[in-house]
Each structure stands twice: as structure tokens, then as C-alpha cells.
C-alpha atoms as a PDB file:
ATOM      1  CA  UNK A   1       0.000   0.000   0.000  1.00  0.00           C
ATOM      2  CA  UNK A   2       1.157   3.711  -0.990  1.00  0.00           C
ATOM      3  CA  UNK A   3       0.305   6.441   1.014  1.00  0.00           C
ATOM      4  CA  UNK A   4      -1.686   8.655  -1.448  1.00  0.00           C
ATOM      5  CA  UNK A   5      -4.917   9.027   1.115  1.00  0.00           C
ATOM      6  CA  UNK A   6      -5.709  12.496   0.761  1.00  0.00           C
ATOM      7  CA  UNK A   7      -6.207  14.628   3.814  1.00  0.00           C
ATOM      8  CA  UNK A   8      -9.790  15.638   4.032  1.00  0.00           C
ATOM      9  CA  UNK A   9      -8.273  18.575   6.232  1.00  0.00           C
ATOM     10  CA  UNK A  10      -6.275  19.695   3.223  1.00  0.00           C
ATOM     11  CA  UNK A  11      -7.804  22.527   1.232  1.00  0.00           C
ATOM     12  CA  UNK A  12      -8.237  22.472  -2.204  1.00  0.00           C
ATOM     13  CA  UNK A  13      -6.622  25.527  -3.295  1.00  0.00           C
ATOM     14  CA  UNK A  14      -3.024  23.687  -1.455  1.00  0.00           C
ATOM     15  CA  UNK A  15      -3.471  20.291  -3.565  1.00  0.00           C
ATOM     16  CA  UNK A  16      -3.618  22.460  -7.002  1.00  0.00           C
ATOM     17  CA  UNK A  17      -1.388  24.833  -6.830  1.00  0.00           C
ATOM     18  CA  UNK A  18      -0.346  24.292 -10.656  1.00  0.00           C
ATOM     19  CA  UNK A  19      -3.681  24.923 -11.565  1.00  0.00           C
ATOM     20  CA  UNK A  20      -3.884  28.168  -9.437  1.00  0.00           C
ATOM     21  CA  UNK A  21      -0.648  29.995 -10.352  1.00  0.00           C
ATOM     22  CA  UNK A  22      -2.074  29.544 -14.575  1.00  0.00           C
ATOM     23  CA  UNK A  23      -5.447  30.312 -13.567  1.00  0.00           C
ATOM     24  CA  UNK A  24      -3.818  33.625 -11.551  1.00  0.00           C
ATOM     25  CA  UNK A  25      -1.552  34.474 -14.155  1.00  0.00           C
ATOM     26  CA  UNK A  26      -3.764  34.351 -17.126  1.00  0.00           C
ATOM     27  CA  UNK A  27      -6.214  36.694 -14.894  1.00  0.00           C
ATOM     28  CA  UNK A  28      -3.905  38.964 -14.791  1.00  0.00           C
ATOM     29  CA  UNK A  29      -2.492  38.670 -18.404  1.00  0.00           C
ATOM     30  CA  UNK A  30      -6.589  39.246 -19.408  1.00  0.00           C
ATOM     31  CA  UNK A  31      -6.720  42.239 -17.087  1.00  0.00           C
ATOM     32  CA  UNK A  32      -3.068  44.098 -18.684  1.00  0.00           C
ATOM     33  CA  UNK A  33      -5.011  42.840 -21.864  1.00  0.00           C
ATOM     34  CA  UNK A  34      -7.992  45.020 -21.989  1.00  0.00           C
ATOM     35  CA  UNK A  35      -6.204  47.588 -19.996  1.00  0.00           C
ATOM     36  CA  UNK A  36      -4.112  48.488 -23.199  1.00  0.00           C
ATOM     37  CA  UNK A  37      -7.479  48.007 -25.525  1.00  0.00           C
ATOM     38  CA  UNK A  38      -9.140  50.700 -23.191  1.00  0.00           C
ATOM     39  CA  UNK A  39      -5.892  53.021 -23.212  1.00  0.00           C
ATOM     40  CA  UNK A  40      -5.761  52.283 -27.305  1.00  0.00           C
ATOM     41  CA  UNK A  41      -9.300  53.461 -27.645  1.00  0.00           C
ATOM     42  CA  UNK A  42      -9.073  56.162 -25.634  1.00  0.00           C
ATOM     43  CA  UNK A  43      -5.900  57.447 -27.056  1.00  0.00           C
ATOM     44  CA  UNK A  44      -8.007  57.100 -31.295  1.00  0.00           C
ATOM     45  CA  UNK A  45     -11.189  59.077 -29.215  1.00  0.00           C
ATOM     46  CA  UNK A  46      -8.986  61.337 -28.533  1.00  0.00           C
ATOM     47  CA  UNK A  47      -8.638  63.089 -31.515  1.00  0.00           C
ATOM     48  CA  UNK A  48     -12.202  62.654 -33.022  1.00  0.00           C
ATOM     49  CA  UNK A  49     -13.914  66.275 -32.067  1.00  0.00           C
ATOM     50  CA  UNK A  50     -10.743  67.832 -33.589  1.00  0.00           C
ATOM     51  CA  UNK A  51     -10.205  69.076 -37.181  1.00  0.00           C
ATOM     52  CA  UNK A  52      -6.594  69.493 -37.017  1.00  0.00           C
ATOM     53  CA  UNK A  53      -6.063  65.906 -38.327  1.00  0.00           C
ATOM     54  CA  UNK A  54      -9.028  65.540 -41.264  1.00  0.00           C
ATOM     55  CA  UNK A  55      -7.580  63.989 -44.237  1.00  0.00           C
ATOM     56  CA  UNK A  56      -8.176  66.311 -47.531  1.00  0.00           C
ATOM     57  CA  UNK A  57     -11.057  65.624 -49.414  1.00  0.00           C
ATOM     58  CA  UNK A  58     -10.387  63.741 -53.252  1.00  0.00           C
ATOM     59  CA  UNK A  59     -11.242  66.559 -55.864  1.00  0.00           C
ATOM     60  CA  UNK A  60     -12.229  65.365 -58.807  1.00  0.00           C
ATOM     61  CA  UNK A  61     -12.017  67.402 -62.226  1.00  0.00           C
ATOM     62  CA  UNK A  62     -14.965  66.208 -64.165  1.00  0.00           C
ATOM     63  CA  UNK A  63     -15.527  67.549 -67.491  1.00  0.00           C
ATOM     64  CA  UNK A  64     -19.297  67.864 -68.960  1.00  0.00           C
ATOM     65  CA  UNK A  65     -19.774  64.762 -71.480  1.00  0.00           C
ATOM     66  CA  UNK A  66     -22.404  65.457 -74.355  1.00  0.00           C
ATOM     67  CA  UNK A  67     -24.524  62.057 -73.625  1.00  0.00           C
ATOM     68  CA  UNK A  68     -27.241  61.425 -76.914  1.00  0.00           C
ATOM     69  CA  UNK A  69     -30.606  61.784 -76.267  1.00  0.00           C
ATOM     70  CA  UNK A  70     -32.468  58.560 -75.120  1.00  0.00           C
ATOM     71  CA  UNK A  71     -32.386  56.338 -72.552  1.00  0.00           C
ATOM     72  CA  UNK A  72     -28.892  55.244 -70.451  1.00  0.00           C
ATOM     73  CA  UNK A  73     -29.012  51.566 -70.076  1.00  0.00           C
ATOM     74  CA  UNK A  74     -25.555  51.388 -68.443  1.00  0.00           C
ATOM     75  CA  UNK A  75     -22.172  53.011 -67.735  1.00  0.00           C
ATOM     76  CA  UNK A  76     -19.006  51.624 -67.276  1.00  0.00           C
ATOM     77  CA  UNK A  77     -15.834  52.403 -67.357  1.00  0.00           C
ATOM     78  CA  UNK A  78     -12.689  49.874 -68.407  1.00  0.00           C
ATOM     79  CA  UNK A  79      -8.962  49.134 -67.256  1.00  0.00           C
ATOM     80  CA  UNK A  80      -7.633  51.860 -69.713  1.00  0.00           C
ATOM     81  CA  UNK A  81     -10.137  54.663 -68.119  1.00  0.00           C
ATOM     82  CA  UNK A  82     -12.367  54.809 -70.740  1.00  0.00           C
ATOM     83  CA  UNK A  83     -16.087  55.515 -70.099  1.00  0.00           C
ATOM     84  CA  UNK A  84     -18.851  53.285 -71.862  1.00  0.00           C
ATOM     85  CA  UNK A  85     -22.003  54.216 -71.980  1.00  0.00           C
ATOM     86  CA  UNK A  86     -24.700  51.649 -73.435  1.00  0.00           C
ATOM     87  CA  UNK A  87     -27.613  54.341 -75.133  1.00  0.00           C
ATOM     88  CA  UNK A  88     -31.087  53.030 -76.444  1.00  0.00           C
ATOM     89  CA  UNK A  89     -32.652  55.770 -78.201  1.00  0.00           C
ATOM     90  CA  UNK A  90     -36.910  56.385 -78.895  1.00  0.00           C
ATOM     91  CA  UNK A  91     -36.799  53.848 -81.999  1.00  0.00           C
ATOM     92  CA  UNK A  92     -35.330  51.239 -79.622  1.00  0.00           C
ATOM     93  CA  UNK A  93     -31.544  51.115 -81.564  1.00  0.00           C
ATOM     94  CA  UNK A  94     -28.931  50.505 -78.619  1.00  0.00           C
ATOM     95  CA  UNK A  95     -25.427  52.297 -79.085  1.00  0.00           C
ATOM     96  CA  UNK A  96     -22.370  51.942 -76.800  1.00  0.00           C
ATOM     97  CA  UNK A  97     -20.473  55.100 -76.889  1.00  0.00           C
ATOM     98  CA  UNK A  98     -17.342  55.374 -75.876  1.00  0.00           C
ATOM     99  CA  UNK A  99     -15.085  58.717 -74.026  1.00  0.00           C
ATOM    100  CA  UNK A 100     -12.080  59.042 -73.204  1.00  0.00           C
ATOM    101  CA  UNK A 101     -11.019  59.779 -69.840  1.00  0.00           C
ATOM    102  CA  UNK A 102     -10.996  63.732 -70.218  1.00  0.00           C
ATOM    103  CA  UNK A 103     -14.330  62.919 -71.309  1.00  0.00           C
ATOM    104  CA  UNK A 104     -14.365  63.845 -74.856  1.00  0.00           C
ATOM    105  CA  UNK A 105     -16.170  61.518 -77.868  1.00  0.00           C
ATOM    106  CA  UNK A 106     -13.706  58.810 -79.162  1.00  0.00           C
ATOM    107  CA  UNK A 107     -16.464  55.934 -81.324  1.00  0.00           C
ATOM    108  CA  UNK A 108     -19.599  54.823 -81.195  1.00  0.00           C
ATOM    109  CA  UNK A 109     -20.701  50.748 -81.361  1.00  0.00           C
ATOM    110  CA  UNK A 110     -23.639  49.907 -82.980  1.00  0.00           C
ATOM    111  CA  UNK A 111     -24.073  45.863 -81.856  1.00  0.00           C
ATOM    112  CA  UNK A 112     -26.845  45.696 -84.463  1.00  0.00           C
ATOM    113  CA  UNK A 113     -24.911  46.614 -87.380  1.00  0.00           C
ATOM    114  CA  UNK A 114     -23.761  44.519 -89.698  1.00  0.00           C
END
């Protein structure tokens, strides 16, 4: 016979004390933890009523495109920057035309033609 009888005198926090010092630390790992989260997010609040720090605003230099009369099914725009614009006019004909990037008139698609 061995003698592993436990003590029923012994209290239970003194028979695990592996368990306790990992259970203590990562209590206290969690705690630092969301200290620095609250300190992070206080430190980005910080800032937000300010307009010191507002990042400029895009301009964008559009130029007036003459668009046919009709009705726009669709516009798109490509890789190369060009704007496509699908056009069905009163009689029902669709068109695609097609600007350049400055917006002026480079060719017109007729997908009906022959």
C-alpha cells in the first residue's frame, strides 16, 4: 500500500497549486489585456472632435460629357479609363459610346450593325 490518502483537512486551493498559479496568471495577463485596448481606444477618441487631423477631401475634375438623347441603359468604365455608356434611343436602336477619360467623344458601337 502507498500512502496517497488524501487529507480531508487539506484545502483544495493547497493540492492544485499548478492549476492556481495559470489560472492567476492568465487573470492577470486578461486584465493588462484590456487595460491596453481601453488606453488604445481612448488614445483614437482622442482626436475625433478635432479638425486638425481631417484627411483632404479627393477633388475630382470632371468635365461635362455630351450624352445622346435617349435612354442610359448602363455606364461603365474599363482598365484603360475609358467611359462606356450603353444608349437606347426612342426607336429602340442601342449604341455603346465610348469617351475618353478627359471625357471627350472617341467611337460609337452599334451591336446591331452589320
Amino acid at each position: 500500500m502507498t500512502n496517497d490518502t488524501i487529507d480531508p483537512n487539506e484545502h483544495p486551493i493547497r493540492a492544485n497549486k499548478g492549476i492556481v498559479i495559470v489560472v492567476v496568471t492568465l487573470g492577470i495577463l486578461i486584465i493588462i489585456g484590456l487595460g491596453g485596448l481601453v488606453y488604445g481606444i481612448a488614445l483614437k477618441a482622442q482626436g475625433l472632435g478635432s479638425d486638425e487631423e481631417v484627411p483632404p477631401t479627393a477633388v475630382i475634375d470632371a468635365t461635362p460629357v455630351d450624352v445622346p438623347s435617349g435612354v442610359i441603359q448602363s455606364v461603365t468604365t474599363n482598365a484603360s479609363g475609358r467611359i462606356l455608356i450603353e444608349v437606347r434611343d426612342g426607336s429602340g436602336r442601342e449604341t455603346v459610346r465610348v469617351y475618353d477619360r478627359d471625357g471627350s467623344f472617341l467611337f460609337e458601337i452599334d451591336p446591331t450593325a452589320d
